[in-house]
Protein backbone atom coordinates (compact mmCIF):
# COMPACT_ATOMS: atom_id res chain seq x y z
CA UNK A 1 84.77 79.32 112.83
CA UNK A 2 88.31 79.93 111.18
CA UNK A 3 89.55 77.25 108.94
CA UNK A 4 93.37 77.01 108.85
CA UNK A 5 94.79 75.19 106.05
CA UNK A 6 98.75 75.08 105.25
CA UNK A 7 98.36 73.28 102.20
CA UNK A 8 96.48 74.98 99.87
CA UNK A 9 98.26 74.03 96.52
CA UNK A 10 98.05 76.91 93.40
CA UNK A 11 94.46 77.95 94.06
CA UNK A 12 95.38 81.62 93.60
CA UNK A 13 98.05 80.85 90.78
CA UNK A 14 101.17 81.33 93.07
CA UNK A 15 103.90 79.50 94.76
CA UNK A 16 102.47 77.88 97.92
CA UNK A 17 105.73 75.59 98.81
CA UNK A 18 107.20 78.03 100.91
CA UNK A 19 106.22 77.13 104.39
CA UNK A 20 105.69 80.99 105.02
CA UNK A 21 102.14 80.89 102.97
CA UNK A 22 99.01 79.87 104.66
CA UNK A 23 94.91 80.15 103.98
CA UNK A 24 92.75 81.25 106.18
CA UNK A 25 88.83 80.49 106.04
CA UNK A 26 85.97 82.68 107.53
CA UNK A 27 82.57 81.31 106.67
CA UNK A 28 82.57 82.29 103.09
CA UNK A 29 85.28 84.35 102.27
CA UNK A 30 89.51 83.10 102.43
CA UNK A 31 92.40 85.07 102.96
CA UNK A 32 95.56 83.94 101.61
CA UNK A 33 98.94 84.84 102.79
CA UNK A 34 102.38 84.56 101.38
CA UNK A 35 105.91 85.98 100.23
CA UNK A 36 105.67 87.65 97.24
CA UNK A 37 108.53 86.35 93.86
CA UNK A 38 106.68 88.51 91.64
CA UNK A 39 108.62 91.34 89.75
CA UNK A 40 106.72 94.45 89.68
CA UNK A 41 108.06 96.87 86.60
CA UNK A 42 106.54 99.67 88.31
CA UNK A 43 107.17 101.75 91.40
CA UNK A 44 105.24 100.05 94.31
CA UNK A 45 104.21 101.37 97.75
CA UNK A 46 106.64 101.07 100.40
CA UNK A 47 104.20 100.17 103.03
CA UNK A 48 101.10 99.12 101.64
CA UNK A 49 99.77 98.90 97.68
CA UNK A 50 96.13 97.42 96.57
CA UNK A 51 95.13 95.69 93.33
CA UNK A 52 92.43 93.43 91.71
CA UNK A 53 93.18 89.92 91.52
CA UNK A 54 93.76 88.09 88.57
CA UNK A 55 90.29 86.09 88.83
CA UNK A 56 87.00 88.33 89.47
CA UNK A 57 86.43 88.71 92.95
CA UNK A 58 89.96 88.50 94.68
CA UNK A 59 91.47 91.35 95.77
CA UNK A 60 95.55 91.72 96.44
CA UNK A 61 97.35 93.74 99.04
CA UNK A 62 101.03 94.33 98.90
CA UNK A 63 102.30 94.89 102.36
CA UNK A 64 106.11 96.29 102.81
CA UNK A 65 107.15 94.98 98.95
CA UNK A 66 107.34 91.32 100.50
CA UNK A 67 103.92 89.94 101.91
CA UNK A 68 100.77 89.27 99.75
CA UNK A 69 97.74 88.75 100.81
CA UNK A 70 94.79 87.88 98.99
CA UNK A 71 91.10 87.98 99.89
CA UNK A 72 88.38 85.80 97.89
CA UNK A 73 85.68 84.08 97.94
CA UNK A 74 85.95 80.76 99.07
CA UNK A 75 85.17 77.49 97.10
CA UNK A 76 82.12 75.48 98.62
């Protein structure tokens, strides 16, 4: 079952008031999904760029410099 939730507040440390961002839920793992304000001062990917999370355990994907989307465990 897939959990939708449009408020999720700063659980991964970034701006959620945008109404662009949303949280997915599948069983025990989230995905979470927004616009990306961060400046990068390096050269990123123009299609797709990967990096570890700032917590253990989440993952970040860059998609076309303007969408990220992280994947993490979620909280019970």
């Amino acid at each position: 079952m897939t959990h939708l939730d449009l408020t999720s507040g700063a659980r991964f440390g970034l701006e959620s008031s945008s109404p662009s961002s949303f949280s997915l839920r599948f069983g025990r793992r989230e995905m979470f999904v927004c616009r990306d304000s961060y400046v990068r001062r390096y050269r990123v990917n123009p299609v797709i760029e990967c990096s570890a999370g700032l917590q253990a355990g989440h993952l970040e994907i860059l998609l076309f410099r303007r969408w990220l989307v992280v994947l993490s465990k979620a909280r019970a």
